[in-house]
N, C-alpha and C. Protein backbone atom coordinates (compact mmCIF):
# COMPACT_ATOMS: atom_id res chain seq x y z
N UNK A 1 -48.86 128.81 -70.08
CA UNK A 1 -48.57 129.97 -69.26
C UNK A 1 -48.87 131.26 -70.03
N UNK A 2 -48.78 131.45 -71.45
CA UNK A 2 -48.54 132.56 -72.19
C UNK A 2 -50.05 132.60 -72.30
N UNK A 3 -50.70 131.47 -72.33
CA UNK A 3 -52.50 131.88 -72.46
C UNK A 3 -52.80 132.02 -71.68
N UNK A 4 -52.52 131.84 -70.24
CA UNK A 4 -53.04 132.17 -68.89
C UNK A 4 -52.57 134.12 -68.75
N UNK A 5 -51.62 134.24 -69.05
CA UNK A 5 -51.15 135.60 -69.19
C UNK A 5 -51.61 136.90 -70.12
N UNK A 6 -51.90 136.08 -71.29
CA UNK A 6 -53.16 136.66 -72.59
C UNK A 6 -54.39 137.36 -71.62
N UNK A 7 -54.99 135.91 -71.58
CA UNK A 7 -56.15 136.02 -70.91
C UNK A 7 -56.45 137.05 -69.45
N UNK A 8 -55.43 137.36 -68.83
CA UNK A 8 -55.60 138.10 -67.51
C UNK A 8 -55.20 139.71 -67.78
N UNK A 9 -54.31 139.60 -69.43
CA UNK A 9 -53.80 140.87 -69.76
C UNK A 9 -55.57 141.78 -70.25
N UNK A 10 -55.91 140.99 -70.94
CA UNK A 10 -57.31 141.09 -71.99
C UNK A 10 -58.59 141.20 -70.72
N UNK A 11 -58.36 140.58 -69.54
CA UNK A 11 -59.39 141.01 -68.71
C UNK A 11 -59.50 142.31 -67.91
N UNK A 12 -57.61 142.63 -67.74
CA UNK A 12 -57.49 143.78 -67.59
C UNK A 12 -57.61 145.05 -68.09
N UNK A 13 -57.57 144.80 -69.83
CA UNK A 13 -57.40 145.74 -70.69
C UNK A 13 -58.20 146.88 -70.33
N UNK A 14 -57.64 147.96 -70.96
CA UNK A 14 -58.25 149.29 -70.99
C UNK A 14 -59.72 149.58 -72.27
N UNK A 15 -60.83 150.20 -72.66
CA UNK A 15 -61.02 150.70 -71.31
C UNK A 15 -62.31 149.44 -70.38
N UNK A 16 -62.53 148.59 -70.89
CA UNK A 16 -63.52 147.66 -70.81
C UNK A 16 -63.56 147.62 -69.04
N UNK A 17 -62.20 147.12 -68.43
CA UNK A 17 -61.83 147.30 -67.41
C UNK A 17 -60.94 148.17 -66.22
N UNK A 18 -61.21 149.69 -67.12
CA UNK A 18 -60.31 150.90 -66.94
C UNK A 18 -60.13 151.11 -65.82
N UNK A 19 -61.03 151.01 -65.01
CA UNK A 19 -61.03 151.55 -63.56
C UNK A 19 -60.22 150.13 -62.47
N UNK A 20 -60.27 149.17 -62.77
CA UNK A 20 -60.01 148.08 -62.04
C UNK A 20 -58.61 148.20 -62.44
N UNK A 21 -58.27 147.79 -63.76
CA UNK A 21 -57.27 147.97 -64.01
C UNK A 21 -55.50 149.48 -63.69
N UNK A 22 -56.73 150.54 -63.52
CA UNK A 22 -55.98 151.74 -62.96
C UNK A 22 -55.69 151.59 -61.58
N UNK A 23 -56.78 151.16 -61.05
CA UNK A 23 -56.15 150.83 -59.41
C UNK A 23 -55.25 149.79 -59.39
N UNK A 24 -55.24 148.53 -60.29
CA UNK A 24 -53.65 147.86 -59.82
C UNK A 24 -52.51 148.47 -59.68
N UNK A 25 -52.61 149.32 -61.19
CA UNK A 25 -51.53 150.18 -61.58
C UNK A 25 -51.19 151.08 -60.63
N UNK A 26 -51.88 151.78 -59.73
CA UNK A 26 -51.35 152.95 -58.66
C UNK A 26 -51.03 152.31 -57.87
N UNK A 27 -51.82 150.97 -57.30
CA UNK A 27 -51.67 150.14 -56.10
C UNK A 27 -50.05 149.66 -56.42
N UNK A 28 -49.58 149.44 -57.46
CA UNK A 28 -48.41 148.85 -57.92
C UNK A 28 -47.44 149.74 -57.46
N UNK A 29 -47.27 150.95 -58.22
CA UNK A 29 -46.42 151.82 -58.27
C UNK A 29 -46.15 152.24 -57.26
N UNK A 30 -46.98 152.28 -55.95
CA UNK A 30 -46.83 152.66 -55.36
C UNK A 30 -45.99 152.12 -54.19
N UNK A 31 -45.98 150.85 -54.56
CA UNK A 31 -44.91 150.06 -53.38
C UNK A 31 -43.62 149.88 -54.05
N UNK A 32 -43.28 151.12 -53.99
CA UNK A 32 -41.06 150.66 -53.93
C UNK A 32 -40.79 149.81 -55.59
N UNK A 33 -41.98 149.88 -56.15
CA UNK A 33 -41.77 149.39 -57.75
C UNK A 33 -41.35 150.62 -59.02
N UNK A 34 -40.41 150.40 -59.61
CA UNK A 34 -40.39 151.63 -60.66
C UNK A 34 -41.43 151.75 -61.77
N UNK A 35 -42.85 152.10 -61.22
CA UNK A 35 -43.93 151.46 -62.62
C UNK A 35 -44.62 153.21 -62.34
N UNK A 36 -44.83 153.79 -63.35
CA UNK A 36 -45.71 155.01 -63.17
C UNK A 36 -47.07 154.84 -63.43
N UNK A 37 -48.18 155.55 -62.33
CA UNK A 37 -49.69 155.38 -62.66
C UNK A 37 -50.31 156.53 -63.06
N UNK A 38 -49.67 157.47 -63.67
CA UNK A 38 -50.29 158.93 -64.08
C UNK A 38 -50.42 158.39 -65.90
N UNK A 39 -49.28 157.68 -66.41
CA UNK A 39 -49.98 156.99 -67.76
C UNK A 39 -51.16 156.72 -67.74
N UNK A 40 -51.25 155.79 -67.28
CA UNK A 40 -52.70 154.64 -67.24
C UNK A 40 -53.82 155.54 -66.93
N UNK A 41 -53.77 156.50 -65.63
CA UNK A 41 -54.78 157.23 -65.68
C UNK A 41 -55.02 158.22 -66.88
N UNK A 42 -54.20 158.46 -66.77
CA UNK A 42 -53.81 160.00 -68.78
C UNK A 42 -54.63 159.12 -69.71
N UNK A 43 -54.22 157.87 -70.21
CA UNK A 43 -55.07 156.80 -71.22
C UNK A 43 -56.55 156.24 -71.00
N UNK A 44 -56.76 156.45 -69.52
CA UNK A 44 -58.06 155.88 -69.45
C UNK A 44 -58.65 157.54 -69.25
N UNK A 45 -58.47 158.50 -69.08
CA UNK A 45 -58.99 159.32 -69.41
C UNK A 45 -59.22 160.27 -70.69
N UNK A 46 -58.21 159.55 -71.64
CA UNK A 46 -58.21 160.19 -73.49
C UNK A 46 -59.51 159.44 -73.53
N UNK A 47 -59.37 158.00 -73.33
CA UNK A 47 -60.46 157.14 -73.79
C UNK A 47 -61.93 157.62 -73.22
N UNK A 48 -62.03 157.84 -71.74
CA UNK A 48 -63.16 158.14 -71.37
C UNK A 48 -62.57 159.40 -70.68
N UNK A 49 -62.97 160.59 -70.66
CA UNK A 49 -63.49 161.70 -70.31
C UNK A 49 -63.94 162.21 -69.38
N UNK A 50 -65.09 161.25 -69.64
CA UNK A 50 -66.47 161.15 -68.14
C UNK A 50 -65.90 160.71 -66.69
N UNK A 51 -65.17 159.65 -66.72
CA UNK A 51 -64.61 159.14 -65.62
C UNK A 51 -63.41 160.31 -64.96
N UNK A 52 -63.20 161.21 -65.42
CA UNK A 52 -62.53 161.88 -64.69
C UNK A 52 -62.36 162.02 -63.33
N UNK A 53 -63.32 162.24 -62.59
CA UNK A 53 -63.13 162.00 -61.28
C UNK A 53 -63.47 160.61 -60.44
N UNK A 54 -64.13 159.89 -61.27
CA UNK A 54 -63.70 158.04 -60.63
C UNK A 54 -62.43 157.83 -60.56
N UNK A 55 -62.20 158.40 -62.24
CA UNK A 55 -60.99 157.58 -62.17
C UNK A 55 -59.52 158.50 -61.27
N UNK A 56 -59.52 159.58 -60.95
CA UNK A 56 -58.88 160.30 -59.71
C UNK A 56 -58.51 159.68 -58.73
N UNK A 57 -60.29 159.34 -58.35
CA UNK A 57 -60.50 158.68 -56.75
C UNK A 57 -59.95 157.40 -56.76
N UNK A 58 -60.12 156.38 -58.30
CA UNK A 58 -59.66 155.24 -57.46
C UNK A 58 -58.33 155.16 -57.96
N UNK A 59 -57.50 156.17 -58.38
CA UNK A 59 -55.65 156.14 -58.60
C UNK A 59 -55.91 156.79 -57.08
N UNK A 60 -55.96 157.54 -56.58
CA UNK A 60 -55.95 158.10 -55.47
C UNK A 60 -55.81 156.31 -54.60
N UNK A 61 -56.73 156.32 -54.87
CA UNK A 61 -57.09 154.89 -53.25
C UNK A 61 -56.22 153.80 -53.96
N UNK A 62 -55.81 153.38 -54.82
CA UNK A 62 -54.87 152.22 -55.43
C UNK A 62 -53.32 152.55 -55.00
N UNK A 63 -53.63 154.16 -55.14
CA UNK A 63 -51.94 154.64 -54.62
C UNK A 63 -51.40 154.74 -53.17
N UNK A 64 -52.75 155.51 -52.68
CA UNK A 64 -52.52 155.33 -51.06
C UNK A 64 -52.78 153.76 -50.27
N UNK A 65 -53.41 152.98 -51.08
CA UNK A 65 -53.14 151.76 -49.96
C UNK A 65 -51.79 151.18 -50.50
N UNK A 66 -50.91 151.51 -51.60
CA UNK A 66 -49.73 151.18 -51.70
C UNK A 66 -48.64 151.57 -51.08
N UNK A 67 -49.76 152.98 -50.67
CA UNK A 67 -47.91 153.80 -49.55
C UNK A 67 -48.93 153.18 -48.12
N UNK A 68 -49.36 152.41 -48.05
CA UNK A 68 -50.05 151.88 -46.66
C UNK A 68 -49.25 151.08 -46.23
N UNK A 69 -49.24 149.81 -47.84
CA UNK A 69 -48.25 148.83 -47.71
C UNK A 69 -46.56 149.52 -47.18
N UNK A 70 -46.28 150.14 -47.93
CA UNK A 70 -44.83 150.79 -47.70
C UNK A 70 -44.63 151.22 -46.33
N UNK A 71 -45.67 152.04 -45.47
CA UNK A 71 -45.63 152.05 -44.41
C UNK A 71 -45.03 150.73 -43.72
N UNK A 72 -46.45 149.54 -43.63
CA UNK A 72 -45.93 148.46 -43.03
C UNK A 72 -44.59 147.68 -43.17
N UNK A 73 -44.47 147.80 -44.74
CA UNK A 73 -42.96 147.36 -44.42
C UNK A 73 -41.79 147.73 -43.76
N UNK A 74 -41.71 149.10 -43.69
CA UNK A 74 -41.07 149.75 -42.96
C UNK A 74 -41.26 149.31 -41.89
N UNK A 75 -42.24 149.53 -41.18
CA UNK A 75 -42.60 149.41 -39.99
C UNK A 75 -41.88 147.81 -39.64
N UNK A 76 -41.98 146.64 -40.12
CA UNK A 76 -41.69 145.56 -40.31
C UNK A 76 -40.02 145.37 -40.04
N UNK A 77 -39.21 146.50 -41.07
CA UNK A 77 -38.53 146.16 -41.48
C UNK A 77 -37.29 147.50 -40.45
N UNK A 78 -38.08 147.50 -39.57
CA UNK A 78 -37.39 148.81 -38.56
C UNK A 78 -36.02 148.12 -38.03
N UNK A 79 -36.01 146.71 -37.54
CA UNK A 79 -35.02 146.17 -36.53
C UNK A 79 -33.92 146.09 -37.52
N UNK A 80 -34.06 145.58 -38.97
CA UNK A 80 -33.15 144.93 -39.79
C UNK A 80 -32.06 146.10 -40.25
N UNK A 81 -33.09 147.62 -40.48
CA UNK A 81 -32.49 148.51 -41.16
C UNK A 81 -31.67 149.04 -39.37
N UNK A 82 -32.50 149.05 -38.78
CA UNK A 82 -31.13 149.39 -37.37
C UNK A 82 -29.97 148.76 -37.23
N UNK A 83 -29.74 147.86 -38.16
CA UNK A 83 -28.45 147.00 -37.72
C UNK A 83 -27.27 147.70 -38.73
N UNK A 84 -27.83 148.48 -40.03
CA UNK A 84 -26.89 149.37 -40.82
C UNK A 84 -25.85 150.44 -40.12
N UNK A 85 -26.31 150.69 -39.03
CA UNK A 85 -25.63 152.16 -38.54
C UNK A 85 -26.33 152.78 -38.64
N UNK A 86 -25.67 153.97 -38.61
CA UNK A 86 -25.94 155.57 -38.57
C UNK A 86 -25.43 156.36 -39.27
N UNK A 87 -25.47 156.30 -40.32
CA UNK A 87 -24.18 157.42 -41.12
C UNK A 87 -24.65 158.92 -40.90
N UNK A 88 -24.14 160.10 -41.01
CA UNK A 88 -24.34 161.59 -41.13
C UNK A 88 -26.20 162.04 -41.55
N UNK A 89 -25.18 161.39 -42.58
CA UNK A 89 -26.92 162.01 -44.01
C UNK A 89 -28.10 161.08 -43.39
N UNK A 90 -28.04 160.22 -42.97
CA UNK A 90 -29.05 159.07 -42.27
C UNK A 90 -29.76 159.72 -40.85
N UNK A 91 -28.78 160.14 -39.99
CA UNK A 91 -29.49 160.40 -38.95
C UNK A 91 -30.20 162.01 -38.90
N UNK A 92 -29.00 162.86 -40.01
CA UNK A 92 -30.03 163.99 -40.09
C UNK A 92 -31.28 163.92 -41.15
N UNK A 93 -31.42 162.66 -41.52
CA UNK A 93 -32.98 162.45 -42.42
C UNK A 93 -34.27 162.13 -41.32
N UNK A 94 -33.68 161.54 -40.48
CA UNK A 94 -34.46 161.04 -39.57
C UNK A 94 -34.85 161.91 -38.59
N UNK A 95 -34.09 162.77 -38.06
CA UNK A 95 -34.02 163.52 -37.14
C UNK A 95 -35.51 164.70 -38.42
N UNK A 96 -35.13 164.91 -39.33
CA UNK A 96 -36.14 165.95 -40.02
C UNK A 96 -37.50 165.38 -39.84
N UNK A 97 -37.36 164.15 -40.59
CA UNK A 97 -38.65 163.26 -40.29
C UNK A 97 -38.87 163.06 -38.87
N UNK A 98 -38.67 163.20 -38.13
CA UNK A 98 -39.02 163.10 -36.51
C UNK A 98 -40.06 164.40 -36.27
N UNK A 99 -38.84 165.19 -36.81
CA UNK A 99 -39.59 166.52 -36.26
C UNK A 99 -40.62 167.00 -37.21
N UNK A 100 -41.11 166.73 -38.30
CA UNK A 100 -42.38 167.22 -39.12
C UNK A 100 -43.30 166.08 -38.57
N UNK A 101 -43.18 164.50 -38.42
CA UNK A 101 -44.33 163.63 -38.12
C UNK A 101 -45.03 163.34 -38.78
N UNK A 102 -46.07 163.04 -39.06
CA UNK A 102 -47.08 162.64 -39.80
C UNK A 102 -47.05 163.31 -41.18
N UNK A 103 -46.87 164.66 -41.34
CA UNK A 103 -46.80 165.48 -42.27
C UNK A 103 -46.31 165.35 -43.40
N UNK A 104 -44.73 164.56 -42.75
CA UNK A 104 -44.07 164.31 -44.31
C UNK A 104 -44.45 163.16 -44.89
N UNK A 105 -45.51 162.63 -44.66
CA UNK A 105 -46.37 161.77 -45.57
C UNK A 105 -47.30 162.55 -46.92
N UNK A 106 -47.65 163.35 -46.36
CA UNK A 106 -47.68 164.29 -47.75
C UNK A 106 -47.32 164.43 -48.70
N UNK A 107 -45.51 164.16 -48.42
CA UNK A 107 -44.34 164.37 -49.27
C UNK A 107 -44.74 163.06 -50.47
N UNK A 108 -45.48 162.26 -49.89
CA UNK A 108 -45.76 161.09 -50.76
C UNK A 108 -45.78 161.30 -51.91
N UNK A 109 -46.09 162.11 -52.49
CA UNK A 109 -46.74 162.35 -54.19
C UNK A 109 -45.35 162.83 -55.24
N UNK A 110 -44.15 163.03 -54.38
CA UNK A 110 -43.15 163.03 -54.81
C UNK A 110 -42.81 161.90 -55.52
N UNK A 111 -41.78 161.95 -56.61
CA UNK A 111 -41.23 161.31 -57.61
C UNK A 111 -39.90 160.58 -56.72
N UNK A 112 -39.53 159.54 -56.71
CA UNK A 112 -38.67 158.68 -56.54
C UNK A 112 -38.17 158.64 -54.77
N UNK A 113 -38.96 159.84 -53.91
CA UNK A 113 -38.67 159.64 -52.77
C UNK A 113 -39.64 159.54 -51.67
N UNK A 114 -41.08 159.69 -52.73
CA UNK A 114 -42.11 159.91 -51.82
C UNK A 114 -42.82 158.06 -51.41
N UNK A 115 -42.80 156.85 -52.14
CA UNK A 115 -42.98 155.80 -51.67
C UNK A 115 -42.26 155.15 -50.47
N UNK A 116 -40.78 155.57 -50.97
CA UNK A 116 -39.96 155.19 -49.86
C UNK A 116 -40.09 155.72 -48.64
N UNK A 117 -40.65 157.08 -48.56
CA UNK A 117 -40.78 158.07 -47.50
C UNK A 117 -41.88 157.31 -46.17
N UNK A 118 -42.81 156.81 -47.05
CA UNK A 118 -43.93 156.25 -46.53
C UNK A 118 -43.11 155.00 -45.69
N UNK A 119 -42.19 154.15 -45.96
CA UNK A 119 -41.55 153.28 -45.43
C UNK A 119 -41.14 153.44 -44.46
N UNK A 120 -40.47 154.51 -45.01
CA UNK A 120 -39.72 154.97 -43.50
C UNK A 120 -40.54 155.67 -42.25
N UNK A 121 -41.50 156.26 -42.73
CA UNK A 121 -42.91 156.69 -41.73
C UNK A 121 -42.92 155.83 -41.01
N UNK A 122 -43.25 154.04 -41.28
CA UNK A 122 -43.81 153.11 -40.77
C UNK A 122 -41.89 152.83 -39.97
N UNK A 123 -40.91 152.46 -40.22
CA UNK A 123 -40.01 152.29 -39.94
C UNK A 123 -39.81 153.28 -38.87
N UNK A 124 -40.04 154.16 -38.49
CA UNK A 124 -39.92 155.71 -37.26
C UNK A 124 -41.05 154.97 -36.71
N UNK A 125 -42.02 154.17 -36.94
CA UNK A 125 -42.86 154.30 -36.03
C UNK A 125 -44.38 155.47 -35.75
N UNK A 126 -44.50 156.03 -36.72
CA UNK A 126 -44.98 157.00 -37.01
C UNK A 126 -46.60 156.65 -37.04
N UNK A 127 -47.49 157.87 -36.04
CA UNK A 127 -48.64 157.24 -36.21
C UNK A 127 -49.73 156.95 -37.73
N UNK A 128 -49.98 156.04 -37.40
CA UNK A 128 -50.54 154.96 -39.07
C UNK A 128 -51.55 155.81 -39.51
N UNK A 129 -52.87 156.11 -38.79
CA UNK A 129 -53.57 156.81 -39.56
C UNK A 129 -53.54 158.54 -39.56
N UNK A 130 -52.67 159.34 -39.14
CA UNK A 130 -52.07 160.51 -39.36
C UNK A 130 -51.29 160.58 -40.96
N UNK A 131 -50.67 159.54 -40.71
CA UNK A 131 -49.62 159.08 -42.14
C UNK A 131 -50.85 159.17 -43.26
N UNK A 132 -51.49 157.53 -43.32
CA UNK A 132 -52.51 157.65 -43.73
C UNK A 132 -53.24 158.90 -44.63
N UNK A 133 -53.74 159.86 -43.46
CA UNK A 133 -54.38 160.82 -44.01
C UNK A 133 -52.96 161.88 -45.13
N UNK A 134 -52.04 161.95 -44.44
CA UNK A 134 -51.35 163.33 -45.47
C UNK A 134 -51.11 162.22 -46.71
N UNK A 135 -51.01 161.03 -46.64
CA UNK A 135 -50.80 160.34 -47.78
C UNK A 135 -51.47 160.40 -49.27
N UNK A 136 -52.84 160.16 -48.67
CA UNK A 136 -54.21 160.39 -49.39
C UNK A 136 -53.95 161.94 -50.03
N UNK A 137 -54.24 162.99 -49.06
CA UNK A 137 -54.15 164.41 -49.52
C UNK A 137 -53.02 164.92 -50.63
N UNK A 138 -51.99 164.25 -49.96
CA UNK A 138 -50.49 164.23 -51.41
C UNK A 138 -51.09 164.01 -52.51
N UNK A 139 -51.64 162.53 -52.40
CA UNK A 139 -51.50 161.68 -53.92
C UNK A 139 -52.87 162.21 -54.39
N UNK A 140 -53.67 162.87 -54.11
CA UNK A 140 -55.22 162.91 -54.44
C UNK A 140 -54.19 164.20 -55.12
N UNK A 141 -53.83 165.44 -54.48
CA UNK A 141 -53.54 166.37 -55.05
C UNK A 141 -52.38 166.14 -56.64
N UNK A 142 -51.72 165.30 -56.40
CA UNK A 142 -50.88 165.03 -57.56
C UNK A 142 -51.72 164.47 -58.51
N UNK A 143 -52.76 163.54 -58.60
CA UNK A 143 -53.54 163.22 -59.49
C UNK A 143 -54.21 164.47 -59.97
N UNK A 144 -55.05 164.89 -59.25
CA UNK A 144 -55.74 165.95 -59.77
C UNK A 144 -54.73 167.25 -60.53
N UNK A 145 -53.47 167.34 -59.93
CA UNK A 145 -52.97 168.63 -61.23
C UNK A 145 -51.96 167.72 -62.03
N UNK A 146 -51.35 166.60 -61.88
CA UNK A 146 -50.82 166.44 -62.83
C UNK A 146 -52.14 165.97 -63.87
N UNK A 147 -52.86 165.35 -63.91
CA UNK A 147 -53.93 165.00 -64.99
C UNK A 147 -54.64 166.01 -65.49
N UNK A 148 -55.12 167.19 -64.90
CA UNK A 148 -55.55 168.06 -65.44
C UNK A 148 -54.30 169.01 -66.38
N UNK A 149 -53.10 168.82 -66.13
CA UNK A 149 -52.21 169.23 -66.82
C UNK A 149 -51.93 169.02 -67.90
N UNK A 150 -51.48 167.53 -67.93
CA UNK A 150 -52.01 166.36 -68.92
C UNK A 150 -52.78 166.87 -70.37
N UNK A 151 -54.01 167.11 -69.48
CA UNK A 151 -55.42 166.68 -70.56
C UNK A 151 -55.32 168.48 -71.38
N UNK A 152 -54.76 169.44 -70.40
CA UNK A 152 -55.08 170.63 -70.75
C UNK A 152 -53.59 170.33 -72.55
N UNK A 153 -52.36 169.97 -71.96
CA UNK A 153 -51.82 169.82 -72.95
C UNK A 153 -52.08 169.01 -74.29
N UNK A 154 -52.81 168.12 -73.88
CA UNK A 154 -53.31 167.32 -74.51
C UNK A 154 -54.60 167.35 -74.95
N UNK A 155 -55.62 168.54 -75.37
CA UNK A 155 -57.18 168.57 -74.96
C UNK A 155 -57.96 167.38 -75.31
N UNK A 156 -58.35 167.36 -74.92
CA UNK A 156 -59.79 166.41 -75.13
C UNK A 156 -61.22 166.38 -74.12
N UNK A 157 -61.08 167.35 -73.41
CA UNK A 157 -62.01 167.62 -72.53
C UNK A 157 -61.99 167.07 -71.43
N UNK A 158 -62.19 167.75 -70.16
CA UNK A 158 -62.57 167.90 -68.76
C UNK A 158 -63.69 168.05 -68.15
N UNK A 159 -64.91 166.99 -68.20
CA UNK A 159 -65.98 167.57 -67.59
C UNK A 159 -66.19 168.30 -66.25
N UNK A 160 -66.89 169.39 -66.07
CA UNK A 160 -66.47 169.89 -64.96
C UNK A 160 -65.90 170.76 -64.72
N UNK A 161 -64.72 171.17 -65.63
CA UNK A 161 -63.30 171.55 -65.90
C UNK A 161 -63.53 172.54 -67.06
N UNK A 162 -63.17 174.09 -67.48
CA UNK A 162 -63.16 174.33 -68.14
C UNK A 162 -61.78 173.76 -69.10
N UNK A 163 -62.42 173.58 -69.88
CA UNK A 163 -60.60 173.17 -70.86
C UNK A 163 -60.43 174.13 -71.91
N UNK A 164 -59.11 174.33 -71.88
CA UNK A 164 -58.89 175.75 -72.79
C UNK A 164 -59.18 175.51 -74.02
């Protein structure tokens, strides 16, 4: 088992397989798991440079088909969570999320409330590819300034990018 585990760690490794490997990592994090993907991208970009905007696009798309997944579960998981009640703080969350719609999928790129948010999108019932899109736009935007933040604190160059 421990060589089967070697072996899949080492196929994943950075940077040989940087880009494949960064999209598990966003795809991961992004479903209701406590795993962060702004590391992995920060490291595969010390290492390579150049990939700066591959590697954006595919944390971008690894992250948003993870708040895709989160959607569906929600969505899935709408009847089970109706059987909790209604408490105060619950129905005026919902009632907010009702009234922004699609939008607060955006909110996605948030820290500890924006995966779950996506859940609950799909759980309201909320249309999929509206969600979808503010999802993408969130997390594309959080990649792009937290990493350029990153790299500026950290220099090593930004192609593209002036770096201070």
């Amino acid at each position: 088992m421990q060589e089967w585990l070697e072996s899949l760690l080492a196929l994943m490794a950075l940077p040989r397989f940087g880009l494949s490997t960064l999209f598990i990592v966003a795809f991961v994090s992004a479903t209701l798991l406590p795993l962060g993907s702004e590391p992995a991208l920060f490291g595969l970009l010390k290492l390579n440079p150049e990939l700066f905007w591959p590697a954006v696009l595919v944390a971008t798309a690894g992250n948003t088909l993870g708040g895709i997944v989160d959607w569906w579960m929600g969505y899935g998981a709408h009847q089970v969570v109706d059987k909790w009640g209604h408490s105060r703080s619950h129905v005026k969350a919902i009632e907010w999320l009702e009234k922004l719609g699609p939008k607060a999928c955006f909110l996605s790129f948030l820290p500890a409330v924006g995966d779950p948010l996506c859940a609950v999108a799909g759980w309201l019932r909320m249309p999929f590819w509206p969600c979808v899109g503010w999802m993408l736009v969130g997390k594309f935007l959080r990649y792009v300034v937290m990493t350029v933040a990153l790299l500026r604190i950290f220099p090593g160059g930004i192609p593209g990018i002036n770096a201070p």
